[in-house]
C-alpha atoms as a PDB file:
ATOM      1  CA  UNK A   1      10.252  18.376  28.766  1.00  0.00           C
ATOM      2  CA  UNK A   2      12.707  15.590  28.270  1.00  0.00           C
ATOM      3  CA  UNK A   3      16.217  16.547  28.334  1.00  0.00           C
ATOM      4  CA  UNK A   4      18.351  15.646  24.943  1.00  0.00           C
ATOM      5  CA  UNK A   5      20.739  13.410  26.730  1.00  0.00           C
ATOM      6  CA  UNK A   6      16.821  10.859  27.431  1.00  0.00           C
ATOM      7  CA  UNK A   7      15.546  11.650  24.073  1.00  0.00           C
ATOM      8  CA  UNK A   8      18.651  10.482  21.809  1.00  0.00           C
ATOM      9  CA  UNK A   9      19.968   7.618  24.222  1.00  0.00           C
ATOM     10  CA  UNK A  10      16.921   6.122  26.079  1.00  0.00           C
ATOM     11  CA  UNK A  11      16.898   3.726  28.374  1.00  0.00           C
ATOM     12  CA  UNK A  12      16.851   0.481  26.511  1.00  0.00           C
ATOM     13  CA  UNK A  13      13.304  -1.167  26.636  1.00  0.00           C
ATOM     14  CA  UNK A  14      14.113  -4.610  24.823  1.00  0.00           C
ATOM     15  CA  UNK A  15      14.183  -4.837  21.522  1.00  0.00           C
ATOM     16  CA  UNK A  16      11.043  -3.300  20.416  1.00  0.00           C
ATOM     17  CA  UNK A  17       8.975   0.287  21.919  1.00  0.00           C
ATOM     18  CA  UNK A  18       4.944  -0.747  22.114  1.00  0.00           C
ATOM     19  CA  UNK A  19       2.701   0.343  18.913  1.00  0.00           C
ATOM     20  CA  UNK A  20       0.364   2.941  19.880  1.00  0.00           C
ATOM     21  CA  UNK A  21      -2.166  -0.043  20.034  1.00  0.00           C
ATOM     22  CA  UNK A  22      -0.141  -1.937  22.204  1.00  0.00           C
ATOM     23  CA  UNK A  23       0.081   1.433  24.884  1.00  0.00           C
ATOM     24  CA  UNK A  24      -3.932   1.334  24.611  1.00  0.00           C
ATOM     25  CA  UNK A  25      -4.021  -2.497  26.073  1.00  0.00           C
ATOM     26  CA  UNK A  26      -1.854  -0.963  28.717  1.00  0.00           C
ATOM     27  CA  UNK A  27      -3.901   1.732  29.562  1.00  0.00           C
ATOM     28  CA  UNK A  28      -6.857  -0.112  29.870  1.00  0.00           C
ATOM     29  CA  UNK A  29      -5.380  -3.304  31.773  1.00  0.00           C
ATOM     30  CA  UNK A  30      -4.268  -0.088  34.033  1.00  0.00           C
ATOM     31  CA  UNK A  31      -7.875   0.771  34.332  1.00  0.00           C
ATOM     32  CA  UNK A  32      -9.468  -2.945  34.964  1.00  0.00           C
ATOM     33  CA  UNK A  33      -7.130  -3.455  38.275  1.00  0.00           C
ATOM     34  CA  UNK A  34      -7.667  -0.578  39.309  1.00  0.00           C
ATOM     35  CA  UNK A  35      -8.415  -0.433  43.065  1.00  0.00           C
ATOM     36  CA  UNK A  36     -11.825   0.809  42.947  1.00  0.00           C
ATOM     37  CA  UNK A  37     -15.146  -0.297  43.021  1.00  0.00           C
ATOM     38  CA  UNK A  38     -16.621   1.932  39.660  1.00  0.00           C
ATOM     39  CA  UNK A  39     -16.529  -0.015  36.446  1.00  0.00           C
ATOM     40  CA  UNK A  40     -13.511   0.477  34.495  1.00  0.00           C
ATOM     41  CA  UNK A  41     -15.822   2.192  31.506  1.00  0.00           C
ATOM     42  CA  UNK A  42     -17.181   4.747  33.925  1.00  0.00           C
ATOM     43  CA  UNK A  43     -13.208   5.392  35.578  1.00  0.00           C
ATOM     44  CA  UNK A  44     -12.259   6.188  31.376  1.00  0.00           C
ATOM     45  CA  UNK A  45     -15.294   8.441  30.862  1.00  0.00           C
ATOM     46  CA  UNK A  46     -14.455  10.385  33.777  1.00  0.00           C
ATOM     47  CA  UNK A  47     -11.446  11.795  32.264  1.00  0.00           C
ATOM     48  CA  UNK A  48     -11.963  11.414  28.478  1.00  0.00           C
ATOM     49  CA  UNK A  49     -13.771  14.586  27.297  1.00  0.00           C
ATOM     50  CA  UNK A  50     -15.822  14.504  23.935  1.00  0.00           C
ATOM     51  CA  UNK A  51     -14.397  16.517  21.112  1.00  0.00           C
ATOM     52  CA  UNK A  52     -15.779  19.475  19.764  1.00  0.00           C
ATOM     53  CA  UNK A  53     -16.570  19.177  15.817  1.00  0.00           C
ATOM     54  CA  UNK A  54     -14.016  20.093  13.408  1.00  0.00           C
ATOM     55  CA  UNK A  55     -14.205  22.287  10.897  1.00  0.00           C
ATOM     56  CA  UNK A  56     -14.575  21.448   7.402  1.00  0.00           C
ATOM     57  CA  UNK A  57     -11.538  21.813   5.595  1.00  0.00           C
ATOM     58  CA  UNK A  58     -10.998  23.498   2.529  1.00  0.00           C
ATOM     59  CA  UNK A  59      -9.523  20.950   0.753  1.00  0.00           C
ATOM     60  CA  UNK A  60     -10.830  17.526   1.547  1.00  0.00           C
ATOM     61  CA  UNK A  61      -7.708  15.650  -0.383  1.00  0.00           C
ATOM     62  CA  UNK A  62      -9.014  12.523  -1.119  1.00  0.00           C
ATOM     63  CA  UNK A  63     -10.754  12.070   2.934  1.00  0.00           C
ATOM     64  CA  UNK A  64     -13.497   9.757   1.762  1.00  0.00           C
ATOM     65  CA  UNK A  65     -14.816   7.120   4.498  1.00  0.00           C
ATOM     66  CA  UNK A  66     -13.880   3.529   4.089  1.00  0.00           C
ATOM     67  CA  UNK A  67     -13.096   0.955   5.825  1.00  0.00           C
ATOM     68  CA  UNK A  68      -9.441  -0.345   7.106  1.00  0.00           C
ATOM     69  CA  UNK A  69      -7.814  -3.318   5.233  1.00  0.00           C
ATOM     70  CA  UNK A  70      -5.740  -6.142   7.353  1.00  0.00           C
ATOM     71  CA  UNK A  71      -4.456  -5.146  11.053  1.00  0.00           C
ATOM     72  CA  UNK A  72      -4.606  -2.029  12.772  1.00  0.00           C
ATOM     73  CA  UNK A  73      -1.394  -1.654  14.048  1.00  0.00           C
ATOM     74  CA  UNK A  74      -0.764   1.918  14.289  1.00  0.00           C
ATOM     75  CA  UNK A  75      -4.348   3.369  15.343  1.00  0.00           C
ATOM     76  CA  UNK A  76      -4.642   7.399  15.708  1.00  0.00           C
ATOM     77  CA  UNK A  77      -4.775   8.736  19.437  1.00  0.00           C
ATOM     78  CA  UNK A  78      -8.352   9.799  19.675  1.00  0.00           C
ATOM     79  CA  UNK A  79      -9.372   9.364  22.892  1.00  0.00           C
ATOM     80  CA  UNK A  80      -7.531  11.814  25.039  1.00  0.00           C
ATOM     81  CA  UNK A  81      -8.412  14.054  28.198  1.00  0.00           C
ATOM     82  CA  UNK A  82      -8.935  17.831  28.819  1.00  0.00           C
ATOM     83  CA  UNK A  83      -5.537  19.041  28.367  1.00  0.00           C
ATOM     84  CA  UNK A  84      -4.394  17.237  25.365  1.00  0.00           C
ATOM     85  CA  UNK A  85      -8.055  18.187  23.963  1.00  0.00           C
ATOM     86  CA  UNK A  86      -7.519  22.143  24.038  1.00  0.00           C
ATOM     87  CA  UNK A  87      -3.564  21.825  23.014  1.00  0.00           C
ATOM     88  CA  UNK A  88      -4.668  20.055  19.595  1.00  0.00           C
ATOM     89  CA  UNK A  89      -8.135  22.450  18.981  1.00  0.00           C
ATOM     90  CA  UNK A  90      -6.075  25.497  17.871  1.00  0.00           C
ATOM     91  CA  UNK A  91      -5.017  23.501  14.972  1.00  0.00           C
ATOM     92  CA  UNK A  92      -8.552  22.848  14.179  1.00  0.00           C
ATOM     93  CA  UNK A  93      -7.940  19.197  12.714  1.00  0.00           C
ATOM     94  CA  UNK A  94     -10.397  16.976  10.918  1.00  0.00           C
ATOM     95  CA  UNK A  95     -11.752  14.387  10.903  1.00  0.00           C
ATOM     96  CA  UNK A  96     -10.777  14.416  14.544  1.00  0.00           C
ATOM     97  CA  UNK A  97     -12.705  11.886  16.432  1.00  0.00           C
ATOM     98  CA  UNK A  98     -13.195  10.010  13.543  1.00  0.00           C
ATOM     99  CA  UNK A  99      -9.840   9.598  11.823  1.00  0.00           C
ATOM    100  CA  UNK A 100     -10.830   5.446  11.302  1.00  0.00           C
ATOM    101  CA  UNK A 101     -13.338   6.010   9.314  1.00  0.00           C
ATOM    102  CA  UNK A 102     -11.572   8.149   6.490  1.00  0.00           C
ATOM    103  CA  UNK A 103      -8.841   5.016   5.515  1.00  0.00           C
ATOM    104  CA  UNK A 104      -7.366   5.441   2.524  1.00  0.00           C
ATOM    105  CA  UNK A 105      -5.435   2.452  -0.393  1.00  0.00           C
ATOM    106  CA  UNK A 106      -2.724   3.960  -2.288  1.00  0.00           C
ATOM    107  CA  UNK A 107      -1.319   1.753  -4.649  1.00  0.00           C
ATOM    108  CA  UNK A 108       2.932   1.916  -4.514  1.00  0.00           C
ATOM    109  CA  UNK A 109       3.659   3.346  -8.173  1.00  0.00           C
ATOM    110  CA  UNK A 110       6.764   4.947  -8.169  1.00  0.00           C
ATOM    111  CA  UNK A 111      10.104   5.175 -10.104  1.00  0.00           C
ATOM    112  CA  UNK A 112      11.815   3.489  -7.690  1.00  0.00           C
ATOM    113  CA  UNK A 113      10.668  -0.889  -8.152  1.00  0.00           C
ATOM    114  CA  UNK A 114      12.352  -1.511  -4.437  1.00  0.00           C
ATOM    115  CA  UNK A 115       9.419  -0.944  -2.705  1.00  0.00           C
ATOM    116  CA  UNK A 116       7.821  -4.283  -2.721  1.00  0.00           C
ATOM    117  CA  UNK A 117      11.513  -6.191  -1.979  1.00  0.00           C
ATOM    118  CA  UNK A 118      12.224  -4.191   0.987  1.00  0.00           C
ATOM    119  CA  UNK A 119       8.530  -4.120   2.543  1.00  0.00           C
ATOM    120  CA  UNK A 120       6.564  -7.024   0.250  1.00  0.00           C
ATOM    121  CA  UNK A 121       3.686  -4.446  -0.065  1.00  0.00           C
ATOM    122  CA  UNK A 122       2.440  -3.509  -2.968  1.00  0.00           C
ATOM    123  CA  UNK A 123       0.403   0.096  -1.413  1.00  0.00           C
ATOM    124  CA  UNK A 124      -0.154   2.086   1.720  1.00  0.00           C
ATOM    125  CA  UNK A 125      -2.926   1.536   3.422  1.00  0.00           C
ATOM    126  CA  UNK A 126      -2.972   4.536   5.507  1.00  0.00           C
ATOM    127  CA  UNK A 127      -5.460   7.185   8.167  1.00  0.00           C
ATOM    128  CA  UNK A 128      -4.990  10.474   7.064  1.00  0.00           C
ATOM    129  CA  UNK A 129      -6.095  14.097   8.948  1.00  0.00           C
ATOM    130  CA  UNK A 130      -5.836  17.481   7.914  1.00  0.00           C
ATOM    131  CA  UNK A 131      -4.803  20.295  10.549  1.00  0.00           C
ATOM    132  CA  UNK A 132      -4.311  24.226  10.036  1.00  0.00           C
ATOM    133  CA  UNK A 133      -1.430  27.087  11.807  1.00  0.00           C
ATOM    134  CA  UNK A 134      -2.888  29.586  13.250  1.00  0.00           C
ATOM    135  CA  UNK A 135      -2.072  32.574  10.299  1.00  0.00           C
ATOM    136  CA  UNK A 136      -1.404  29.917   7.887  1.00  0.00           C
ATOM    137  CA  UNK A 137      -3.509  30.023   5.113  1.00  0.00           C
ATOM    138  CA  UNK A 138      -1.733  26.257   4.222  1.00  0.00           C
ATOM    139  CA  UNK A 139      -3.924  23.096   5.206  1.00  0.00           C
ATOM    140  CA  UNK A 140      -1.366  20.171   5.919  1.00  0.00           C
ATOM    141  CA  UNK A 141      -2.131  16.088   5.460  1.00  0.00           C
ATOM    142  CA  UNK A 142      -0.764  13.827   7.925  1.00  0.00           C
ATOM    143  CA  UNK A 143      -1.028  10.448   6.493  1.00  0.00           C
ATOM    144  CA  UNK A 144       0.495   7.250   8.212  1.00  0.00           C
ATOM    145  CA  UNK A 145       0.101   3.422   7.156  1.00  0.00           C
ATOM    146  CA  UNK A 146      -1.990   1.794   9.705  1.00  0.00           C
ATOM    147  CA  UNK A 147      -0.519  -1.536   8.938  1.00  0.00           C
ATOM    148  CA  UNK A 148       3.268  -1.193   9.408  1.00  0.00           C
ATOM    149  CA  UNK A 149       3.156   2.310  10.629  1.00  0.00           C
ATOM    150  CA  UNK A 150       5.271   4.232   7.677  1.00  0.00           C
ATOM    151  CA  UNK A 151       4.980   8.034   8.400  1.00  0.00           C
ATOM    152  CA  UNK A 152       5.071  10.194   5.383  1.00  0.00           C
ATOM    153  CA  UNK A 153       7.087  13.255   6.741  1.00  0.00           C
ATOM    154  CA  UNK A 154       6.686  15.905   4.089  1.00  0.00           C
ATOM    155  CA  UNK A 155       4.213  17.821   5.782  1.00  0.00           C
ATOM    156  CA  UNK A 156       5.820  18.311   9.123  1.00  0.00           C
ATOM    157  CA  UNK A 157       9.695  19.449   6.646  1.00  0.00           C
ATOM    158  CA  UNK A 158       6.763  21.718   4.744  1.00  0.00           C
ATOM    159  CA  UNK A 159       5.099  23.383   8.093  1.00  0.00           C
ATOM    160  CA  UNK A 160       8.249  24.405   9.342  1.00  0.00           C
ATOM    161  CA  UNK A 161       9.734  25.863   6.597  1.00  0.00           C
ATOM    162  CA  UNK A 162      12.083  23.735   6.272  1.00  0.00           C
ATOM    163  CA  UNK A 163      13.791  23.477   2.425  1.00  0.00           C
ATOM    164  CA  UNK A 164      13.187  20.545   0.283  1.00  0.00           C
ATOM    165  CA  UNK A 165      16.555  19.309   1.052  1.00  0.00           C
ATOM    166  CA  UNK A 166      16.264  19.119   4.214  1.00  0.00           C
ATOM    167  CA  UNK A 167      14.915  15.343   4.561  1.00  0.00           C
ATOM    168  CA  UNK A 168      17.537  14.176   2.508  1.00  0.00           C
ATOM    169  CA  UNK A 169      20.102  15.870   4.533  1.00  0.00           C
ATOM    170  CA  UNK A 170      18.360  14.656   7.660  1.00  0.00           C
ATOM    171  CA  UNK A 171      18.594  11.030   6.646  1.00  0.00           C
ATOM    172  CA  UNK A 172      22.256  11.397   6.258  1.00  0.00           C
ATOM    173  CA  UNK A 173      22.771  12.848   9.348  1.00  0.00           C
ATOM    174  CA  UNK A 174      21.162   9.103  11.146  1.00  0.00           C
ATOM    175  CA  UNK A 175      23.248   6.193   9.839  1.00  0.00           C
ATOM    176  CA  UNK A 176      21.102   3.234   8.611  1.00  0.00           C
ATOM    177  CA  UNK A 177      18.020   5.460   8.374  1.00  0.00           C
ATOM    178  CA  UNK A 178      17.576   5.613   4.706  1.00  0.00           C
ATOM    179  CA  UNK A 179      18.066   2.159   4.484  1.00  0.00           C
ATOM    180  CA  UNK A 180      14.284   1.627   6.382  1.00  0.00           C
ATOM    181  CA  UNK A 181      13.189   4.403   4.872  1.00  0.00           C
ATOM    182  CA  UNK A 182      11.437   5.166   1.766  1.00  0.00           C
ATOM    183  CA  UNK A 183      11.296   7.875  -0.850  1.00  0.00           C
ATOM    184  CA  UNK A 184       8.125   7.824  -3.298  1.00  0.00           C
ATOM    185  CA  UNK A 185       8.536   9.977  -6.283  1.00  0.00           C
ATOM    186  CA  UNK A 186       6.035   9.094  -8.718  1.00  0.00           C
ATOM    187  CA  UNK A 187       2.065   7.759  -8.569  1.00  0.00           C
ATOM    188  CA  UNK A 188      -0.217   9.311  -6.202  1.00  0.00           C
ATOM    189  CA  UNK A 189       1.039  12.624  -5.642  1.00  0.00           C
ATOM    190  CA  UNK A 190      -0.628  12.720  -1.874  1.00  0.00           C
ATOM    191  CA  UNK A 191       2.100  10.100  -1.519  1.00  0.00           C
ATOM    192  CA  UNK A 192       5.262  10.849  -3.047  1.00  0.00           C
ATOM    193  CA  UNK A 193       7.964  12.304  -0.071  1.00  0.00           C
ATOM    194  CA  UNK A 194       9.772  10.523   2.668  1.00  0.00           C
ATOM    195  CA  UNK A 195       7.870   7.268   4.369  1.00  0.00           C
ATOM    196  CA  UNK A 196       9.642   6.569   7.575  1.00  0.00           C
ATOM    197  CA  UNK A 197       9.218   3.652  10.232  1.00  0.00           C
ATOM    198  CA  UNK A 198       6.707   5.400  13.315  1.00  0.00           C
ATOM    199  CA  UNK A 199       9.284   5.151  16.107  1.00  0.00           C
ATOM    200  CA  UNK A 200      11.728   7.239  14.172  1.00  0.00           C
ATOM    201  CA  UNK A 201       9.539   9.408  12.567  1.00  0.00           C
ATOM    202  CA  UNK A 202       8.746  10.384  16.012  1.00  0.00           C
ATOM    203  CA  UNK A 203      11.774  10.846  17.581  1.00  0.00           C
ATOM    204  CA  UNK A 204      13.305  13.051  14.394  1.00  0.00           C
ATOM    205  CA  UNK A 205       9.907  15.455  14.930  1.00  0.00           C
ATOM    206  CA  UNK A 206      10.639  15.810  18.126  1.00  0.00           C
ATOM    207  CA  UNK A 207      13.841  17.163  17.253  1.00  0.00           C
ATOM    208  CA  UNK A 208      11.983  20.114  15.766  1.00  0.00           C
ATOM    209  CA  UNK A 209       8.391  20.092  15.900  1.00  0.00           C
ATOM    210  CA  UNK A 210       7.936  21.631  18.657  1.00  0.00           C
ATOM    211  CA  UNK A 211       5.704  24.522  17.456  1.00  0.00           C
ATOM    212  CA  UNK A 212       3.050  22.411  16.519  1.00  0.00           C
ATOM    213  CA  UNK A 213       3.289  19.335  18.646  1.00  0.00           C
ATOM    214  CA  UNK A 214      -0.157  20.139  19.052  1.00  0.00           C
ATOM    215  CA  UNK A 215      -1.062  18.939  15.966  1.00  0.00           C
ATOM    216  CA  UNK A 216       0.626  15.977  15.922  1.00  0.00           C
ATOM    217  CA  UNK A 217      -0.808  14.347  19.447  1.00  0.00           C
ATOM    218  CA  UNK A 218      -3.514  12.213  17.147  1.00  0.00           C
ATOM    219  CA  UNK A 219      -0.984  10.433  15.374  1.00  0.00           C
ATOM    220  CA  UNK A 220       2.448  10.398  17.908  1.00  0.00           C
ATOM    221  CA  UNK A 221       0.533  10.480  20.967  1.00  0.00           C
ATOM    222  CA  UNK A 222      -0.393  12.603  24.091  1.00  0.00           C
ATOM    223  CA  UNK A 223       3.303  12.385  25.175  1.00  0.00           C
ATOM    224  CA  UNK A 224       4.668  14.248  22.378  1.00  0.00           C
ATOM    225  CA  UNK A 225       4.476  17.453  23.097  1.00  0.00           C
ATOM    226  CA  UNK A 226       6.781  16.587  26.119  1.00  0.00           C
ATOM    227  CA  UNK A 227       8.985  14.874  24.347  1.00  0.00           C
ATOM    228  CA  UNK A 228      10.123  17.905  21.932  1.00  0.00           C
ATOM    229  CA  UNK A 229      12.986  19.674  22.199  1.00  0.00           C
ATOM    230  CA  UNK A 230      12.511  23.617  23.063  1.00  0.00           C
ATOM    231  CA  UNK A 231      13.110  26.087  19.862  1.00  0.00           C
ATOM    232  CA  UNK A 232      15.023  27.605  22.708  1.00  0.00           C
ATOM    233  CA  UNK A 233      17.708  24.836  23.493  1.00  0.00           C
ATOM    234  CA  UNK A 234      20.452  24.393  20.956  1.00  0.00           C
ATOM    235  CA  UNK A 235      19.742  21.385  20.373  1.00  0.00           C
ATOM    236  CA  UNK A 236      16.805  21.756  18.472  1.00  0.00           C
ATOM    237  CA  UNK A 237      16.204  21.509  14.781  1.00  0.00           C
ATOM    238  CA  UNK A 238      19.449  19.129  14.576  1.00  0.00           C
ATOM    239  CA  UNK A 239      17.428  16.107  13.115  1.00  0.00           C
ATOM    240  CA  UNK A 240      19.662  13.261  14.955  1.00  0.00           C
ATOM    241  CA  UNK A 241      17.796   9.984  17.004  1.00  0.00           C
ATOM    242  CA  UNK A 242      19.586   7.714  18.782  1.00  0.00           C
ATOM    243  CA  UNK A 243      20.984   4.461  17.072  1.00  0.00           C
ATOM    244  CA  UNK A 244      18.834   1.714  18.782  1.00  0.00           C
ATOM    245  CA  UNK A 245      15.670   3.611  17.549  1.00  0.00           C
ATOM    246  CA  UNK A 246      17.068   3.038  14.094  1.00  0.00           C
ATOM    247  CA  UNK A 247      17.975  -0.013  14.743  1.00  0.00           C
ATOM    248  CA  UNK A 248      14.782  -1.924  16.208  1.00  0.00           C
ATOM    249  CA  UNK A 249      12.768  -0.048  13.332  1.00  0.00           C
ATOM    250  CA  UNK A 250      15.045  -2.026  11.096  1.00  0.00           C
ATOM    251  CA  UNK A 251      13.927  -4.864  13.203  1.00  0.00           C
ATOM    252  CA  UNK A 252      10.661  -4.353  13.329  1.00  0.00           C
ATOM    253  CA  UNK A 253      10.979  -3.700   9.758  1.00  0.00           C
ATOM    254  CA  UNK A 254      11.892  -7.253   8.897  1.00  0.00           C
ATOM    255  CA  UNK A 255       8.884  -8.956  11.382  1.00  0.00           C
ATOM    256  CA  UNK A 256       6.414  -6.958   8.869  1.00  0.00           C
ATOM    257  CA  UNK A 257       7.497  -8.329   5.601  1.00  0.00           C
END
């Protein structure tokens, strides 16, 4: 587990962390040289196990298969070995293993007309999954856009009990966050909340997700389990990233307009 001290200052990277499609390239570059004389497909398949199917949720909230408008960007983490494969199963998440084919357009209708100056979108185009607590009766949505990576994070505030103030007082807490991020209170109700730039929605869940980093592997990554912060340590649950995060979001934001 990372210490706080490497999760809120981290060793500067240039200006911009690799998308989670950008970390696949890697991988697989990784695999191609390689020194050995099996093909790089058969290397992958060696430690990639296949899924077992998920269970049908009970509430399907709006998963209906379609395919992905413009650039995948942001794709889910799918493809994953043993380990990572029985820490997410408890949570019993579906689609898993298919998460691209269930894509999802939301159009932006809102109260708030900012939207389309501060992102020139018009809608989220976004892969959604559902996942269950054990002794939760509660399914939860995780719902990202694909393109530019906006996380919604009401459902991660909502599975850990956390009050409805909470984001709000989170976003005050990280100077220059609200500005990149973006609160949807009207239209689509699947989509009204808090839709935050992927870099630091991770790095705020790992400030307190910890109890079901689990669940969150297909859309932050095998590494994040590691990267939260211990209910134990006294750190946790205090909601504050580190300013360069912030900052090459805001970046980042401004390349995707």
């Amino acid at each position: 587990m990372l210490s706080l001290a490497s999760l809120l200052n981290p060793v500067p990277s240039g200006p911009f962390a690799p998308t989670p499609r950008c970390r696949y390239q890697e991988a697989s570059s990784s695999l191609v040289n390689a020194p050995s004389l099996e093909r790089p497909q058969a290397i992958y398949e060696q430690h990639i196990m296949t899924p077992k199917p998920s269970k049908m949720p009970k509430d399907m909230n709006g998963l209906v298969k379609s395919k992905v408008k413009g650039v995948v960007n942001f794709p889910p983490f799918e493809a994953l070995d043993g380990p990572s494969l029985r820490e997410i199963e408890r949570y019993q998440i579906y689609p898993f293993g298919r998460i691209q084919e269930y894509c999802r357009h939301i159009p932006y209708n809102s109260g708030k007309k900012d939207f389309h100056d501060k992102t020139g979108r018009e809608s989220f185009e976004v892969f959604q999954y559902i996942f269950n607590v054990p002794e939760d009766d509660n399914e939860y949505t995780v719902m990202w856009d694909y393109n530019v990576g906006l996380v919604r994070m009401t459902p991660f505030f909502k599975c850990c009990r956390y009050s409805k103030t909470q984001p709000a007082k989170m976003l005050n807490m990280n100077p220059g966050l609200r500005n990149i991020t973006h609160s949807i209170t009207g239209g689509s109700i699947v989509a009204q909340g808090y839709w935050m730039p992927f870099s630091c929605a991770k790095a705020v869940c790992a400030t307190f997700c910890a109890s079901i980093a689990g669940a969150l592997i297909p859309i932050f990554g095998p590494d994040f389990p590691s990267m939260c912060i211990s209910p134990d340590a006294p750190e946790h649950g205090r909601m504050t990233i580190a300013p360069s995060i912030i900052a090459d979001a805001a970046h980042e934001a401004e390349l995707f307009r």
